[in-house]
Protein backbone atom coordinates (compact mmCIF):
# COMPACT_ATOMS: atom_id res chain seq x y z
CA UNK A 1 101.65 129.05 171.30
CA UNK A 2 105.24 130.58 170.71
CA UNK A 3 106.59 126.93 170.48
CA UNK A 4 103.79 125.47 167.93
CA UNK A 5 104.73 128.87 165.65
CA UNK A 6 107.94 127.48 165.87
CA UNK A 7 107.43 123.84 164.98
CA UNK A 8 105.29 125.26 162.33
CA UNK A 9 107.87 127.34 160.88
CA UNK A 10 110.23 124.60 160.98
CA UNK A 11 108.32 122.00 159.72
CA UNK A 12 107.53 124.42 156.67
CA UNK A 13 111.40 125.21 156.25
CA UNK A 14 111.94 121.36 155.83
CA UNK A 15 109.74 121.00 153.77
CA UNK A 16 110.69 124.08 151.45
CA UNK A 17 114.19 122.40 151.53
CA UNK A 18 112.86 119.26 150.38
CA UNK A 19 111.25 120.53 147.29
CA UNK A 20 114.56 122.48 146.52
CA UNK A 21 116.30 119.35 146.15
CA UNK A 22 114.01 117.69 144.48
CA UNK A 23 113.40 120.58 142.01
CA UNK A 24 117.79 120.42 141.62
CA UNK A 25 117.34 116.66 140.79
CA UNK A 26 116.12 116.45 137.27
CA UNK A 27 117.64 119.85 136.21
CA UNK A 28 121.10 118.26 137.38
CA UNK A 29 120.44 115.10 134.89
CA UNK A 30 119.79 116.84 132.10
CA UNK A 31 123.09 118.62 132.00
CA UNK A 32 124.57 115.43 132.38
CA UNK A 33 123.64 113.66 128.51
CA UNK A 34 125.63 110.97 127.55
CA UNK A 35 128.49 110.93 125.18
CA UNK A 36 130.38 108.05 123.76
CA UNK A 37 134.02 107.92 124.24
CA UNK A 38 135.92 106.66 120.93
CA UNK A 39 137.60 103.36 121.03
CA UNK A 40 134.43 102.33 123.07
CA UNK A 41 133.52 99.13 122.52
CA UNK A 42 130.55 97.64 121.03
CA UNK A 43 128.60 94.51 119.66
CA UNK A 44 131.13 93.62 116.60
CA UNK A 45 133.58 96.68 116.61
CA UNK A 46 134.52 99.46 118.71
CA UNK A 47 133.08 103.18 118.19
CA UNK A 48 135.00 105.49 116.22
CA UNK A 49 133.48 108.40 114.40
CA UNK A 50 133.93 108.95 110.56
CA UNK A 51 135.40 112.44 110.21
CA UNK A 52 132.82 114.69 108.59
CA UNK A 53 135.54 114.95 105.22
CA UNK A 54 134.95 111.00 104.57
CA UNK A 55 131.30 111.33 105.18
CA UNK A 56 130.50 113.63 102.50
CA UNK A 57 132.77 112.21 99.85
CA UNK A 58 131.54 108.56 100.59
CA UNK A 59 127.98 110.22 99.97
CA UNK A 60 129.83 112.22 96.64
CA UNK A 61 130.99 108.49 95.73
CA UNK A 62 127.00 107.24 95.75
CA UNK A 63 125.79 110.36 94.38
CA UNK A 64 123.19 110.69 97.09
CA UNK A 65 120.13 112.62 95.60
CA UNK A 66 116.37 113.09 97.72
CA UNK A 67 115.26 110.36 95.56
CA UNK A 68 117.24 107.95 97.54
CA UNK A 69 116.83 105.97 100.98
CA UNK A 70 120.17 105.58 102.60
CA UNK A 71 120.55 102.84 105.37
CA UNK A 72 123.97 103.06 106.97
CA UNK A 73 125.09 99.81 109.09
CA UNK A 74 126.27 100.48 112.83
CA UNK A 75 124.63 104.51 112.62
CA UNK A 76 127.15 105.49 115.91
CA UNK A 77 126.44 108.77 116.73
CA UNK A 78 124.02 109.29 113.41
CA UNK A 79 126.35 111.40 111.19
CA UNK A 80 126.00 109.83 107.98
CA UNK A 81 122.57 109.60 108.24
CA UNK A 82 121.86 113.03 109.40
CA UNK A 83 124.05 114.30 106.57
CA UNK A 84 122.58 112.20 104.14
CA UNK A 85 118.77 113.64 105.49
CA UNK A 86 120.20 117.29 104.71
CA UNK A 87 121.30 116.23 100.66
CA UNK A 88 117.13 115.22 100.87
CA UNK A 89 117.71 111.46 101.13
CA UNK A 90 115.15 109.83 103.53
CA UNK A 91 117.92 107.98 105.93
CA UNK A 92 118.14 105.40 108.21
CA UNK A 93 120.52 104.00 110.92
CA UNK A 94 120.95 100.73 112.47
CA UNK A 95 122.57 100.93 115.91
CA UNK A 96 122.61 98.24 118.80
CA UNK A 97 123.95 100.88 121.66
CA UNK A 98 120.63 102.23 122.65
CA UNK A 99 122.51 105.36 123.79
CA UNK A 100 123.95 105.94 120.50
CA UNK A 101 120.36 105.77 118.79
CA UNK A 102 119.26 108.25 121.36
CA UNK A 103 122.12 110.35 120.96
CA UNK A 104 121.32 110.25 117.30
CA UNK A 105 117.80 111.17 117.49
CA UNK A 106 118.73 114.31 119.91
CA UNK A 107 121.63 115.33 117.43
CA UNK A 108 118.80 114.96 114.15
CA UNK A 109 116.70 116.80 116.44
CA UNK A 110 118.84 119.32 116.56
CA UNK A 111 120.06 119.47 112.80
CA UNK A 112 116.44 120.23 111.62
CA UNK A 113 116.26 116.59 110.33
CA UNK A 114 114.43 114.56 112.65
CA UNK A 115 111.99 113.62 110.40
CA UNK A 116 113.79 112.09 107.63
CA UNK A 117 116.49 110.67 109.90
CA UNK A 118 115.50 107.76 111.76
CA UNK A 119 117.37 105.48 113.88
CA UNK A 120 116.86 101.71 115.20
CA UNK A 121 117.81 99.71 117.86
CA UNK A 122 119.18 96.39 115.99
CA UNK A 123 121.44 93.78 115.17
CA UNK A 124 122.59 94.69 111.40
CA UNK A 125 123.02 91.04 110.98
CA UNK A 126 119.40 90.13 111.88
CA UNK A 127 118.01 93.54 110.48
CA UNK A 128 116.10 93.84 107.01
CA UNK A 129 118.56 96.34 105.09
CA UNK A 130 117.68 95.20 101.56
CA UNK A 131 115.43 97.97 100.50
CA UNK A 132 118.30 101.17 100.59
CA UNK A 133 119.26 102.67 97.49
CA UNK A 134 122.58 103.33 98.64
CA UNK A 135 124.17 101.26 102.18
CA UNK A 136 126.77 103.04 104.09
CA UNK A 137 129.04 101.49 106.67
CA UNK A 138 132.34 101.44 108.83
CA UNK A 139 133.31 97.93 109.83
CA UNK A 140 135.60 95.45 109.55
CA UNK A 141 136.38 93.11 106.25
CA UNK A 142 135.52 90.01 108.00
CA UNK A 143 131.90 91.71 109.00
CA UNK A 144 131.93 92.54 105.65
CA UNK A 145 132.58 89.36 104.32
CA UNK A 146 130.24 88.31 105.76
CA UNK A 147 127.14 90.63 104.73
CA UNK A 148 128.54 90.17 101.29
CA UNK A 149 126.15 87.37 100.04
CA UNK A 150 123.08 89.73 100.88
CA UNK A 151 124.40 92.46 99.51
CA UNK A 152 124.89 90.96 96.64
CA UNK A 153 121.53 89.96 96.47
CA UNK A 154 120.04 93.38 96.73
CA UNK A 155 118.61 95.44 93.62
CA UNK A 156 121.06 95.66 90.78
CA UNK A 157 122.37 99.26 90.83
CA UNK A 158 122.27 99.31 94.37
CA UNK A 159 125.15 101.64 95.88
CA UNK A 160 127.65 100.59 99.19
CA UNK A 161 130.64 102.52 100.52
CA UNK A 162 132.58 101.56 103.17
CA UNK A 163 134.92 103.77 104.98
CA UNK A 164 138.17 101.95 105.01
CA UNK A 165 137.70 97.73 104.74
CA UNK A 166 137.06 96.29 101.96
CA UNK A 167 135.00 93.20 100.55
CA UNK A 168 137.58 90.94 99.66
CA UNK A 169 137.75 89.41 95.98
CA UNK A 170 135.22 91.26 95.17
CA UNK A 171 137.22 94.46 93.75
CA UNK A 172 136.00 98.01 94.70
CA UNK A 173 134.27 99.99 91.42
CA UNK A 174 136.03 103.46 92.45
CA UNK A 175 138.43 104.28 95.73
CA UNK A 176 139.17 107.41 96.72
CA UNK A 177 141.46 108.80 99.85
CA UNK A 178 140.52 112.41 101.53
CA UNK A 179 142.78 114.74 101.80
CA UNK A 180 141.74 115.47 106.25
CA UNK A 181 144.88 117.43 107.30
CA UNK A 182 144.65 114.25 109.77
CA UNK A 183 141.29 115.07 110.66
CA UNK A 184 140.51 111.32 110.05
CA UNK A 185 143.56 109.74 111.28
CA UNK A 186 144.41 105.83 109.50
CA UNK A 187 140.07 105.98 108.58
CA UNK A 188 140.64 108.07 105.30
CA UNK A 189 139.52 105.97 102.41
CA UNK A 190 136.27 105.48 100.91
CA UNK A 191 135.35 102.08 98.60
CA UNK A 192 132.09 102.12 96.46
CA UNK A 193 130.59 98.91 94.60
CA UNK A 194 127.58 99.07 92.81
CA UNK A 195 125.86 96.07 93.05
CA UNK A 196 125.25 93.90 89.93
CA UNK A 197 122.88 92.04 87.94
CA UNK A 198 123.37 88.50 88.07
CA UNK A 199 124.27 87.05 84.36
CA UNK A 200 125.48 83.72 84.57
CA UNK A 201 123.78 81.30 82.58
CA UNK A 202 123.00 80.50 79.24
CA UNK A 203 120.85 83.03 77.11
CA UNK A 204 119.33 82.84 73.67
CA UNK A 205 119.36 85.20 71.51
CA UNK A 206 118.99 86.10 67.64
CA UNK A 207 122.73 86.01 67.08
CA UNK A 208 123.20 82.77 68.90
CA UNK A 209 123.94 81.56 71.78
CA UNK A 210 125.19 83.22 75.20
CA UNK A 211 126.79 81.27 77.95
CA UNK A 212 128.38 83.66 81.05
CA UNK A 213 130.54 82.97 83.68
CA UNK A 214 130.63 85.80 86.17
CA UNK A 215 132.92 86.87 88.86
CA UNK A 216 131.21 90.17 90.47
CA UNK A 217 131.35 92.87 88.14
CA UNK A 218 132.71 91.24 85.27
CA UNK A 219 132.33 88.33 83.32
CA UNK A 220 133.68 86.17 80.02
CA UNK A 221 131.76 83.10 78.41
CA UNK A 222 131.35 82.01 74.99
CA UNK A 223 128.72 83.42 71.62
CA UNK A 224 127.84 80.63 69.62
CA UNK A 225 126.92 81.55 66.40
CA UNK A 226 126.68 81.19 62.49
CA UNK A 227 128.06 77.62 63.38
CA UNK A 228 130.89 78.59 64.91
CA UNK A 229 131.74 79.75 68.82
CA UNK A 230 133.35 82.90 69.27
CA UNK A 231 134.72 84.25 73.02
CA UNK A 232 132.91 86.71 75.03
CA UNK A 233 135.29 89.43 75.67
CA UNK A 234 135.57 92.70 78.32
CA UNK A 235 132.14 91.62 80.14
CA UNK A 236 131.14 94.39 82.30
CA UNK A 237 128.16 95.10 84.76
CA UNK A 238 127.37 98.59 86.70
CA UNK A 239 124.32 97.65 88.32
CA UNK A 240 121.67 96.56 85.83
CA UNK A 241 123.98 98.05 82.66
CA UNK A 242 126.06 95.36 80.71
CA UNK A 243 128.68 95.92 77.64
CA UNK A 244 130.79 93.18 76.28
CA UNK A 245 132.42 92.62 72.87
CA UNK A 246 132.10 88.76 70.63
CA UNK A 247 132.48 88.13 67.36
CA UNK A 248 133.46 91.64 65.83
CA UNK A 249 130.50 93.44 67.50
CA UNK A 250 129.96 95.57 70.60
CA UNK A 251 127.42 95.04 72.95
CA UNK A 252 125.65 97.34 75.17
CA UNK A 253 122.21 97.46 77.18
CA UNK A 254 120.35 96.90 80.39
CA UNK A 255 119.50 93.72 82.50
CA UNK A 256 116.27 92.90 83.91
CA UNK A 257 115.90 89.83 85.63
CA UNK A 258 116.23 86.64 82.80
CA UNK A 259 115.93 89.52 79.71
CA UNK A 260 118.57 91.66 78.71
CA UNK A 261 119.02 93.87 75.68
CA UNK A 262 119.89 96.55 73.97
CA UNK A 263 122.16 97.70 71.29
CA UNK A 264 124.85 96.21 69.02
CA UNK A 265 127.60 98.11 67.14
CA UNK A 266 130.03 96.93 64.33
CA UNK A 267 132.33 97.75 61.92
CA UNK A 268 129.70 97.58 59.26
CA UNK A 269 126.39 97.92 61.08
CA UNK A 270 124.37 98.86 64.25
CA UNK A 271 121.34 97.08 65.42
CA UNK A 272 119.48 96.12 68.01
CA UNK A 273 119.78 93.07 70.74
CA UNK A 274 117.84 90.45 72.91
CA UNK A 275 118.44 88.12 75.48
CA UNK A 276 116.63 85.59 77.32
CA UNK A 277 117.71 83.23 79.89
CA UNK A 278 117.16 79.13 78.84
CA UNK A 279 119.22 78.28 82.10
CA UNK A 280 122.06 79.07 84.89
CA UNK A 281 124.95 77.53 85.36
């Protein structure tokens, strides 16, 4: 009797022991979350984090409002998109680490945001981006080089800042450097382009006829009119908006697709303008 009380007793010490452990497991792995470790490397650069300073003026640069959807490239720990969920924006980052995206869920979680920041595992390269008002990223040129032809492609008026590398020829609308107290280290420059509308081609209109060569956000080309052919002069684009000056007059107006119009100023007269596309070069 005195030695089946015992086994008894020992058998329910083990036992409590057991559950103790087991009970110290999970509690143990939750203390332990993960954290990335900069200069980490990844699919097509290494991590490193863009200091808060460079986030928010990047996001000053696009003039993030809630109307916009923000879709930054390689998300990292979710900062930019997290930030850009707390100016309103609905946000979204594309990550390959899958312990970066969770890490960025938990940290817009915990900034109140979770709901307008989201973040995907992907490939940026094989990932449908298109859609964002404004793109966000920190890569190299050559990976920017070489998402250049669909950015290009995306909605006139379409706004992209990069912290740091640039998109080669294609020259940045507005740079600006933070002043970090080296809070961002060499990673202190912003670069915005707005995307523009495509105007190459020949146009008719009532003074004549347009034909544009383009080179990004500018262009030059030739009016002919009143029998005679007159240069196209300061061609400019910010997203869909287009000025240029030919044959004594200013012009000014919006792009949509083949149309464009608006009005025309000068030094006698103002009037109005239209443009249709007959063919691209």
């Amino acid at each position: 009797m005195v030695l089946s009380r015992l086994m008894r007793s020992s058998v329910f010490m083990l036992c409590l022991s057991v559950a103790n452990v087991l009970m110290f497991i999970p509690a143990a792995a939750d203390v332990e979350e993960y954290q990335p470790e900069v200069g980490q490397e990844g699919k097509d650069v290494v991590w490193v984090p863009t200091c808060q300073v460079l986030v928010d003026k990047m996001l000053d640069m696009a003039e993030v409002t809630p109307r916009d959807y923000v879709i930054d490239l390689g998300s990292g720990d979710g900062r930019t998109v997290i930030t850009a969920a707390k100016r309103g924006a609905r946000s979204l980052g594309i990550e390959y680490d899958p312990d970066l995206v969770a890490l960025s869920k938990r940290n817009a979680a915990a900034e109140g945001v979770g709901e307008k920041a989201r973040f995907v595992h992907g490939d940026i390269f094989e990932t449908d981006f298109t859609k964002a008002t404004v793109l966000t990223m920190f890569l190299l040129s050559e990976l920017n080089l070489k998402l250049r032809p669909q950015i290009l492609d995306m909605k006139p008026g379409t706004r992209v800042v990069s912290n740091t590398f640039d998109m080669g020829e294609w020259p940045a609308d507005e740079v600006a450097v933070v002043a970090s107290k080296g809070d961002c280290g060499d990673y202190d420059t912003a670069y915005l382009w707005i995307v523009p509308a495509k105007v190459k081609g020949t146009w008719k209109l009532a003074q004549g006829e347009l034909t544009l060569k383009q080179t990004f956000q500018t262009f030059s080309g030739t009016l002919k009119t009143g029998g005679k052919t007159v240069s196209v002069t300061d061609g400019r684009l910010k997203g869909d908006q287009i000025t240029f000056s030919a044959g004594g007059a200013n012009y000014s107006g919006r792009v949509a697709g083949s149309t464009m119009e608006g009005t025309l100023q000068s030094m006698v007269s103002t009037g109005k303008w239209r443009a249709t596309r007959i063919s691209s070069l």
